[in-house]
PDB file of N, CA and C in Angstrom:
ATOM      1  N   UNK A   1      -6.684   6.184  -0.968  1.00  0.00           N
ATOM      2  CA  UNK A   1      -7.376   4.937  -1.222  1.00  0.00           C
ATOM      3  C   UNK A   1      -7.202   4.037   0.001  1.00  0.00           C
ATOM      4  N   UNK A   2      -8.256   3.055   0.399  1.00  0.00           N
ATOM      5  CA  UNK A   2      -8.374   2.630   1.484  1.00  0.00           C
ATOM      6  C   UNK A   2      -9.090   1.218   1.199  1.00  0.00           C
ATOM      7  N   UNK A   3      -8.426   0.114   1.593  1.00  0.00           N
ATOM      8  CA  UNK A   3      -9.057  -1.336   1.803  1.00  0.00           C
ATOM      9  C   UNK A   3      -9.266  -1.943   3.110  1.00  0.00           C
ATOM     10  N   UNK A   4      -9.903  -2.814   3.154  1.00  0.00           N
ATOM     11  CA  UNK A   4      -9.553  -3.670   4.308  1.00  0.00           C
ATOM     12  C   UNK A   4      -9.378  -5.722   3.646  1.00  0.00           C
ATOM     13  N   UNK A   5      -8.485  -5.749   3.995  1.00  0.00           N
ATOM     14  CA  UNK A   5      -8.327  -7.465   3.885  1.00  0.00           C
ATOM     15  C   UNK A   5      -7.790  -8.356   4.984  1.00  0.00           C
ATOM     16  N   UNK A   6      -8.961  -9.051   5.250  1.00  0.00           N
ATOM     17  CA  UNK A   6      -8.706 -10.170   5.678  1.00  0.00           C
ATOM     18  C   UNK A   6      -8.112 -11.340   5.265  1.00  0.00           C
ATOM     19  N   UNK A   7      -7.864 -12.174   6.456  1.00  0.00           N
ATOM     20  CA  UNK A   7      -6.670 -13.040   5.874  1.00  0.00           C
ATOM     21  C   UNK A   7      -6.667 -13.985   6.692  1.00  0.00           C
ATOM     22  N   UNK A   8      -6.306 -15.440   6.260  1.00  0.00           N
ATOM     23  CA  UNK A   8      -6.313 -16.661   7.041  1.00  0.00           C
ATOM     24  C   UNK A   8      -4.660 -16.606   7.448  1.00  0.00           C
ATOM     25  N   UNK A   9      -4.013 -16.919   8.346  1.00  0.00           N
ATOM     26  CA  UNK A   9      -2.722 -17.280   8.341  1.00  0.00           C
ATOM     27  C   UNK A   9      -2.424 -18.548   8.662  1.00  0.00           C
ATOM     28  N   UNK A  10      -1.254 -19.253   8.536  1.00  0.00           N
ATOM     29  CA  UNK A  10      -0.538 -20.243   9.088  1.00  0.00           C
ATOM     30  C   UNK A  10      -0.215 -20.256  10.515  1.00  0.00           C
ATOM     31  N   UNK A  11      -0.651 -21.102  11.641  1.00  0.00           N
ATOM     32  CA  UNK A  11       0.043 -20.805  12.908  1.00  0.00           C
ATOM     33  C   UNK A  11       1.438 -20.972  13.026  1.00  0.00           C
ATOM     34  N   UNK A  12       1.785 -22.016  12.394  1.00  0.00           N
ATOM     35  CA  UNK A  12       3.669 -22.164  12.378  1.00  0.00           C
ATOM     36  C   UNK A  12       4.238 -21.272  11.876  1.00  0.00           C
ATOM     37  N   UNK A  13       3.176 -20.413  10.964  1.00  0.00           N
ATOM     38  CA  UNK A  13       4.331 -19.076  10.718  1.00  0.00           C
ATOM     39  C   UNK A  13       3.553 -17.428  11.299  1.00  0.00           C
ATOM     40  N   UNK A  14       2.847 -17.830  12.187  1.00  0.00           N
ATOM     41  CA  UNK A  14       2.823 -16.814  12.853  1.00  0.00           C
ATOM     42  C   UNK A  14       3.285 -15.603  13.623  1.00  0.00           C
ATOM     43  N   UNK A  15       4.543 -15.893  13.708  1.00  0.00           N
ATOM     44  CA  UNK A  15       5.547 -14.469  14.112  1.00  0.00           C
ATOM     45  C   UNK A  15       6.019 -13.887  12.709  1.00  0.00           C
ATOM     46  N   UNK A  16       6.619 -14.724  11.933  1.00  0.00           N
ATOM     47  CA  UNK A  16       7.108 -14.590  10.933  1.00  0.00           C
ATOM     48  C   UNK A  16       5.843 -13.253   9.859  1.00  0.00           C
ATOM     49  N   UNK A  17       4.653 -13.805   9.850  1.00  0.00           N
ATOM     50  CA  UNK A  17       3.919 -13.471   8.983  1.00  0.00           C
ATOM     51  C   UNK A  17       3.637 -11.984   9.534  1.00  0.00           C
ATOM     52  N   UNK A  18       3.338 -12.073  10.816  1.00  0.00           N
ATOM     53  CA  UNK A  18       3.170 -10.493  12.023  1.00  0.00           C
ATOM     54  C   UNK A  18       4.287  -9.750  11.658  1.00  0.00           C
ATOM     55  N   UNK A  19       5.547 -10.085  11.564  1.00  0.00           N
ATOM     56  CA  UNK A  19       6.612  -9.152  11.101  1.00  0.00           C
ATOM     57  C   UNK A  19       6.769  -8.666   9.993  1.00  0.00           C
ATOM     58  N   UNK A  20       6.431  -9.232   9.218  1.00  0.00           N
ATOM     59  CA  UNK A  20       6.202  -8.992   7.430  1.00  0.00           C
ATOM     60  C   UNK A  20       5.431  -7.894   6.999  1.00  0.00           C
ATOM     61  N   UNK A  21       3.741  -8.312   7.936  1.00  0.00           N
ATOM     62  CA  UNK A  21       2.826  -7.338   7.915  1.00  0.00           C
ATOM     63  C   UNK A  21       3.125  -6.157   8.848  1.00  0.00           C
ATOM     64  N   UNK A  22       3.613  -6.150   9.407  1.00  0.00           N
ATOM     65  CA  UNK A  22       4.405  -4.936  10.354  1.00  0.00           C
ATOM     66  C   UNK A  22       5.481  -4.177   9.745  1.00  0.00           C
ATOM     67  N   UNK A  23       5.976  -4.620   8.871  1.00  0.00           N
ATOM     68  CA  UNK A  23       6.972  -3.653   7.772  1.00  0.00           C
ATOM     69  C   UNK A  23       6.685  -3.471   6.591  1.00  0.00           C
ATOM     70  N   UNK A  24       4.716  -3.719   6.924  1.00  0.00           N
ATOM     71  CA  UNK A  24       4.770  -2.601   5.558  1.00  0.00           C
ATOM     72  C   UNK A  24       4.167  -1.173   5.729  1.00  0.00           C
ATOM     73  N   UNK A  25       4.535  -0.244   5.268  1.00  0.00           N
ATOM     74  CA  UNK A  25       4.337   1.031   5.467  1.00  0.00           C
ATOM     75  C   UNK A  25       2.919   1.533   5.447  1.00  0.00           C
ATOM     76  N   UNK A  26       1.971   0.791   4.381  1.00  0.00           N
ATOM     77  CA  UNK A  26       0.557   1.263   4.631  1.00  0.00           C
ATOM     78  C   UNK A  26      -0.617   0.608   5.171  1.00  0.00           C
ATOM     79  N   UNK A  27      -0.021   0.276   5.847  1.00  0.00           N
ATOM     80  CA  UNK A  27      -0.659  -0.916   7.146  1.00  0.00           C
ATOM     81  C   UNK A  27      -0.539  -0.100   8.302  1.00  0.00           C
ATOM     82  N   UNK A  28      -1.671   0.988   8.481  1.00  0.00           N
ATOM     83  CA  UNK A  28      -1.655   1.377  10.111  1.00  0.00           C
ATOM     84  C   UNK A  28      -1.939   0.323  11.168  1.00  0.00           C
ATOM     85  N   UNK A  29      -3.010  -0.675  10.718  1.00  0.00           N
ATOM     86  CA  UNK A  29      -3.501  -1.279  11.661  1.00  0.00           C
ATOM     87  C   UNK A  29      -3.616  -2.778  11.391  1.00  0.00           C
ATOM     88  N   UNK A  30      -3.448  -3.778  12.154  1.00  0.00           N
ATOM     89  CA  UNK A  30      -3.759  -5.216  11.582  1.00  0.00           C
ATOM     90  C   UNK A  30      -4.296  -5.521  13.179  1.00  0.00           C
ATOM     91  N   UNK A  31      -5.476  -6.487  12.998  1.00  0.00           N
ATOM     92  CA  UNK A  31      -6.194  -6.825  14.522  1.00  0.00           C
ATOM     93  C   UNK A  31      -6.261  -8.593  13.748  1.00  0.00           C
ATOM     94  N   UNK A  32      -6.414  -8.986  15.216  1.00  0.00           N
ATOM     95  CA  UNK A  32      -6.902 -10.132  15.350  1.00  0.00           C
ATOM     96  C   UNK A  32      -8.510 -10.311  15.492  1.00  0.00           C
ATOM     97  N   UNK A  33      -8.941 -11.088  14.799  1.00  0.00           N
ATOM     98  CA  UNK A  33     -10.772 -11.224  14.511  1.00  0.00           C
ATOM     99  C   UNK A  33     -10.785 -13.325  14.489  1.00  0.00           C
ATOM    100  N   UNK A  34     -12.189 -12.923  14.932  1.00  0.00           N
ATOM    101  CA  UNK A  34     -12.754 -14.160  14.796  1.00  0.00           C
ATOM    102  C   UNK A  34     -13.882 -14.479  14.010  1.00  0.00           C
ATOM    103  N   UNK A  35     -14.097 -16.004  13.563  1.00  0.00           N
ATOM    104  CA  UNK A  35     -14.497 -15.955  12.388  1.00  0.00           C
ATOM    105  C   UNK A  35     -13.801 -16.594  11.563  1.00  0.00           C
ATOM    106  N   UNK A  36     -14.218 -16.758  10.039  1.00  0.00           N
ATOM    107  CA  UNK A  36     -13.418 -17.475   9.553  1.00  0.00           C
ATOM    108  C   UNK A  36     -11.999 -16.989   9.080  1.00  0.00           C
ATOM    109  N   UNK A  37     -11.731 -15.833   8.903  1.00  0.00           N
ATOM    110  CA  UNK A  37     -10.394 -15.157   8.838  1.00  0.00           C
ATOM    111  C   UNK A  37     -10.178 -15.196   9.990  1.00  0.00           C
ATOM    112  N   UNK A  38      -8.163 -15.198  10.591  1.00  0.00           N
ATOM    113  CA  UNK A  38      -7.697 -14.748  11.515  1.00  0.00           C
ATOM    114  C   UNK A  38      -7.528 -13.179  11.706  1.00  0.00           C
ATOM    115  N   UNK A  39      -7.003 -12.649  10.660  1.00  0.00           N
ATOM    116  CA  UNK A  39      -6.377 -11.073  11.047  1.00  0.00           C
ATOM    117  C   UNK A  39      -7.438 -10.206   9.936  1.00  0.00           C
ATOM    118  N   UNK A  40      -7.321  -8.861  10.590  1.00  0.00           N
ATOM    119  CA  UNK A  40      -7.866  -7.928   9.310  1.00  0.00           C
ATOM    120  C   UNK A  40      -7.068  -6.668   9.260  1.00  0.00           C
ATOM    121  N   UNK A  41      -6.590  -7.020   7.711  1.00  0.00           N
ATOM    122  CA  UNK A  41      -5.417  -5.252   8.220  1.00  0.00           C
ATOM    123  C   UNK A  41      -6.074  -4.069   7.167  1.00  0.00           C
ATOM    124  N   UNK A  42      -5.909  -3.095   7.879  1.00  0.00           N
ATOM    125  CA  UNK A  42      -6.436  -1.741   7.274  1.00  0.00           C
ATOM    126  C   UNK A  42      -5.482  -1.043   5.834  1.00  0.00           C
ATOM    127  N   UNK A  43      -5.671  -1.269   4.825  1.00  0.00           N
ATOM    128  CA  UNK A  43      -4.750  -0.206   4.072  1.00  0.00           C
ATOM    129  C   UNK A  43      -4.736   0.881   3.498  1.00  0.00           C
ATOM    130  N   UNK A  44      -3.747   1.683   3.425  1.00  0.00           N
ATOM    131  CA  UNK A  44      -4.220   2.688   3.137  1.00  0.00           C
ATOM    132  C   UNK A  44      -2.672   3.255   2.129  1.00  0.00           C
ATOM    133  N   UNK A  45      -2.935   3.641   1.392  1.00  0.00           N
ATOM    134  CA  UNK A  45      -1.985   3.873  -0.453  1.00  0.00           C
ATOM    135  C   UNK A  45      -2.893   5.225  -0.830  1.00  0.00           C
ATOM    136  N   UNK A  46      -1.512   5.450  -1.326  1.00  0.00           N
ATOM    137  CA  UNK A  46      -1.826   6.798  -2.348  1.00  0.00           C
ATOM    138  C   UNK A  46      -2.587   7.148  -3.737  1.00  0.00           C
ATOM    139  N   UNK A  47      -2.748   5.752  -4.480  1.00  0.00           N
ATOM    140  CA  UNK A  47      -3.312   5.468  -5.022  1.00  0.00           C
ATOM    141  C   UNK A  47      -3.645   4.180  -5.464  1.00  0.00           C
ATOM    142  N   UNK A  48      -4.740   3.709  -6.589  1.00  0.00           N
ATOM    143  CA  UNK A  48      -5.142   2.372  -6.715  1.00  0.00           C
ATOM    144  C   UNK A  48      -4.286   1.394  -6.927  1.00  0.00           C
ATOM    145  N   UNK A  49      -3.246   1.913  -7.938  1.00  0.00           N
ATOM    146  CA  UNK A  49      -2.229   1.000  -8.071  1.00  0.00           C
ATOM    147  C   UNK A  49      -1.229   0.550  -6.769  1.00  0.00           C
ATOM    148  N   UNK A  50      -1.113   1.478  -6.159  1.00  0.00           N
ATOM    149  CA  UNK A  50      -0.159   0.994  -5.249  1.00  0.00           C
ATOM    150  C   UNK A  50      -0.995   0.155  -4.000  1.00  0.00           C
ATOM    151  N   UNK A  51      -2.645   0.729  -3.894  1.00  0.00           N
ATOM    152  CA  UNK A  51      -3.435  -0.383  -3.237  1.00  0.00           C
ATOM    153  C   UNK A  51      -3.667  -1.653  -3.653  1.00  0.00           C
ATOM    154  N   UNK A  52      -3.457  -1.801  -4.900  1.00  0.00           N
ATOM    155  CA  UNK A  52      -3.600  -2.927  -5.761  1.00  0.00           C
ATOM    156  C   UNK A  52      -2.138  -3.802  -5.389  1.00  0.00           C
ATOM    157  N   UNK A  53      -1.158  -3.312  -5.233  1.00  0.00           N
ATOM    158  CA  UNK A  53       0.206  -3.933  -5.315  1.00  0.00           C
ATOM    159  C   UNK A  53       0.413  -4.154  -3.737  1.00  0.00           C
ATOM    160  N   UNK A  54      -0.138  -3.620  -2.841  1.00  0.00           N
ATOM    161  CA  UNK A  54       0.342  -3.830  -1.425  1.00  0.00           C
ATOM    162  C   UNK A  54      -0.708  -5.165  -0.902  1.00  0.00           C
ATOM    163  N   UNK A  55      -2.141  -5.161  -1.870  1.00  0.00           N
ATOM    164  CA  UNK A  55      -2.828  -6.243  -1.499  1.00  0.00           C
ATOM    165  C   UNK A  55      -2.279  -7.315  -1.841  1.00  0.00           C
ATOM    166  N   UNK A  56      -1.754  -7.162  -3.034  1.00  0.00           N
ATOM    167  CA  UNK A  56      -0.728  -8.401  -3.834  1.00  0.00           C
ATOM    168  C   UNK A  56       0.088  -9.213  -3.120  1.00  0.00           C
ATOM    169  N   UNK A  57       0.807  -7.996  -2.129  1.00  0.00           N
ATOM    170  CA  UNK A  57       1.760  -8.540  -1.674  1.00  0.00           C
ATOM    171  C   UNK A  57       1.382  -9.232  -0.417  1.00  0.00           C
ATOM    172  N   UNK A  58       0.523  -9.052   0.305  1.00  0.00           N
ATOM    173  CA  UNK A  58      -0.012  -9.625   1.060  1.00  0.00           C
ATOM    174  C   UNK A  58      -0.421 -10.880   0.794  1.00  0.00           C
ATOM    175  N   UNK A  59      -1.192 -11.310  -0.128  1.00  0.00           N
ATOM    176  CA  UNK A  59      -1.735 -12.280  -0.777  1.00  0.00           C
ATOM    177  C   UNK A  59      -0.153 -13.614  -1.161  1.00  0.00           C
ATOM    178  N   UNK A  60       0.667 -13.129  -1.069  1.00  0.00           N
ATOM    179  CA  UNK A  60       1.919 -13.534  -1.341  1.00  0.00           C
ATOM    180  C   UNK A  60       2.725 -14.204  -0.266  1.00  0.00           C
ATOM    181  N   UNK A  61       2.025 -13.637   0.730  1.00  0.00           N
ATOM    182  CA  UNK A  61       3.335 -14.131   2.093  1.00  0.00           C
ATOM    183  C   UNK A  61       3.116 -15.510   2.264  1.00  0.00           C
ATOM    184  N   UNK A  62       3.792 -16.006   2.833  1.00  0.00           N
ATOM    185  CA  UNK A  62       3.974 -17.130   2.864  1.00  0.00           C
ATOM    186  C   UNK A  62       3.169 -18.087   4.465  1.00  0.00           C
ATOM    187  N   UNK A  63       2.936 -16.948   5.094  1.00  0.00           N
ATOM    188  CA  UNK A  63       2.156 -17.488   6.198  1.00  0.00           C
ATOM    189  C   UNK A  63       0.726 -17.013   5.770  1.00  0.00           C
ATOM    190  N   UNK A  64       0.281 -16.743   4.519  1.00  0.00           N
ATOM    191  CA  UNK A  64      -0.994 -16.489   4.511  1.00  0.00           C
ATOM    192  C   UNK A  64      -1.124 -17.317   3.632  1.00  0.00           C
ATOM    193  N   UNK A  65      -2.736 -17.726   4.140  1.00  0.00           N
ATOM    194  CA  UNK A  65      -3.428 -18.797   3.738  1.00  0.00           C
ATOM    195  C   UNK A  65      -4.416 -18.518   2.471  1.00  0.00           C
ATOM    196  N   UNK A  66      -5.426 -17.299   2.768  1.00  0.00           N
ATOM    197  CA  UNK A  66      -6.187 -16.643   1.941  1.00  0.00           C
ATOM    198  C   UNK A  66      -6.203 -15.675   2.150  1.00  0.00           C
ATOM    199  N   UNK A  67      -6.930 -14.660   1.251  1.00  0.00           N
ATOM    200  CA  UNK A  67      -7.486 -13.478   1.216  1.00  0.00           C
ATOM    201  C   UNK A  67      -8.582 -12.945   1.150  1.00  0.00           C
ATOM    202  N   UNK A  68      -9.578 -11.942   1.118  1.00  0.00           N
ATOM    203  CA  UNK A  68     -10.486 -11.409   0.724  1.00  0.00           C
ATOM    204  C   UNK A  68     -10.731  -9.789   1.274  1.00  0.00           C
ATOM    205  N   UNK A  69     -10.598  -9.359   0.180  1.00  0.00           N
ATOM    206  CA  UNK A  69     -10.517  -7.789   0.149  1.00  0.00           C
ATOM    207  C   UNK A  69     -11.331  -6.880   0.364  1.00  0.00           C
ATOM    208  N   UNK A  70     -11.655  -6.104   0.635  1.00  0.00           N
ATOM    209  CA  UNK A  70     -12.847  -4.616   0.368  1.00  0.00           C
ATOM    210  C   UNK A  70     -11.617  -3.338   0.290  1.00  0.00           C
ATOM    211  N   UNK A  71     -12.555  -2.990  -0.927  1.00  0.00           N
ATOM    212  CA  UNK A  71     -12.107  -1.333  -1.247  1.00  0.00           C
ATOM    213  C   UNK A  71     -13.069  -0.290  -0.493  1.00  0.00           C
ATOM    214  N   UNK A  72     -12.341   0.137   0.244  1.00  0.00           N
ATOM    215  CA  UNK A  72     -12.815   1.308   0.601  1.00  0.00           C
ATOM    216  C   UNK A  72     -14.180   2.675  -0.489  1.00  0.00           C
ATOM    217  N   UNK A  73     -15.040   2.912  -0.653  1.00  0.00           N
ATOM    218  CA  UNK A  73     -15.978   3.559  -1.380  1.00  0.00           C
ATOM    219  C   UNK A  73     -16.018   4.766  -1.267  1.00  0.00           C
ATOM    220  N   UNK A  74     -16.518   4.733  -0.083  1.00  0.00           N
ATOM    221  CA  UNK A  74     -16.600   6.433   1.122  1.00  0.00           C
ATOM    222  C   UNK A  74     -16.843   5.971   2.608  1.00  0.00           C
ATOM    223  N   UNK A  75     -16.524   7.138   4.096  1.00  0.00           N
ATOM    224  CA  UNK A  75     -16.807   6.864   4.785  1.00  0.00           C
ATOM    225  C   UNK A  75     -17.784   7.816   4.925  1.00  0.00           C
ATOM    226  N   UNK A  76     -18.349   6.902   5.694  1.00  0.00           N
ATOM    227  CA  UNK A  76     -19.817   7.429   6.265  1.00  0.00           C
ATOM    228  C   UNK A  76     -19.522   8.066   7.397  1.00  0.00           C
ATOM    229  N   UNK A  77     -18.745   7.229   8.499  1.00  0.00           N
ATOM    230  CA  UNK A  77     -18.363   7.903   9.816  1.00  0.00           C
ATOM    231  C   UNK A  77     -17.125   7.415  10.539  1.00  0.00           C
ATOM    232  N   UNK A  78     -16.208   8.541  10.342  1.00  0.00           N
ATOM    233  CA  UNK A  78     -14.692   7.905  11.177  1.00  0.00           C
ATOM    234  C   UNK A  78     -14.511   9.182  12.420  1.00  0.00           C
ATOM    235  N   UNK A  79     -14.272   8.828  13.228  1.00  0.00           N
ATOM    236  CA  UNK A  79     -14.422   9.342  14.462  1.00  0.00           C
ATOM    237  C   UNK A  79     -12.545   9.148  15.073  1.00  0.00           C
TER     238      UNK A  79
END
């Protein structure tokens, strides 16, 4: 199972929040984007529930501002 969520962060807690999202295990990737979100991190879980609980936790930190999610469906093309 596979999401992507974006996310507003806090600048004063900007290291803080990068380290958080950096220790979690199904987070290959988090980029910086522009736009009205700052970051977009890739997830990826074994199943729904545990995609469901890692978005959670995200949604939770304390340097994040908002959220907004996409579930992964199918890929069309990963290279």
């Amino acid at each position: 199972m596979r999401a992507h969520v974006m996310m507003t962060t806090l600048p004063k807690l900007l290291d803080e929040t990068n380290e958080a999202l950096a220790a979690i295990p199904e987070l290959p990737g988090v980029y910086a984007i522009a736009g009205e979100y700052d970051r977009i991190a890739m997830v990826e879980a074994p199943s729904l529930e545990r995609l469901n609980d890692v978005i959670d936790a995200i949604g939770r930190m304390e340097g994040i501002g908002r959220t907004m999610s996409a579930v992964v469906l199918a890929t069309r093309l990963r290279r």
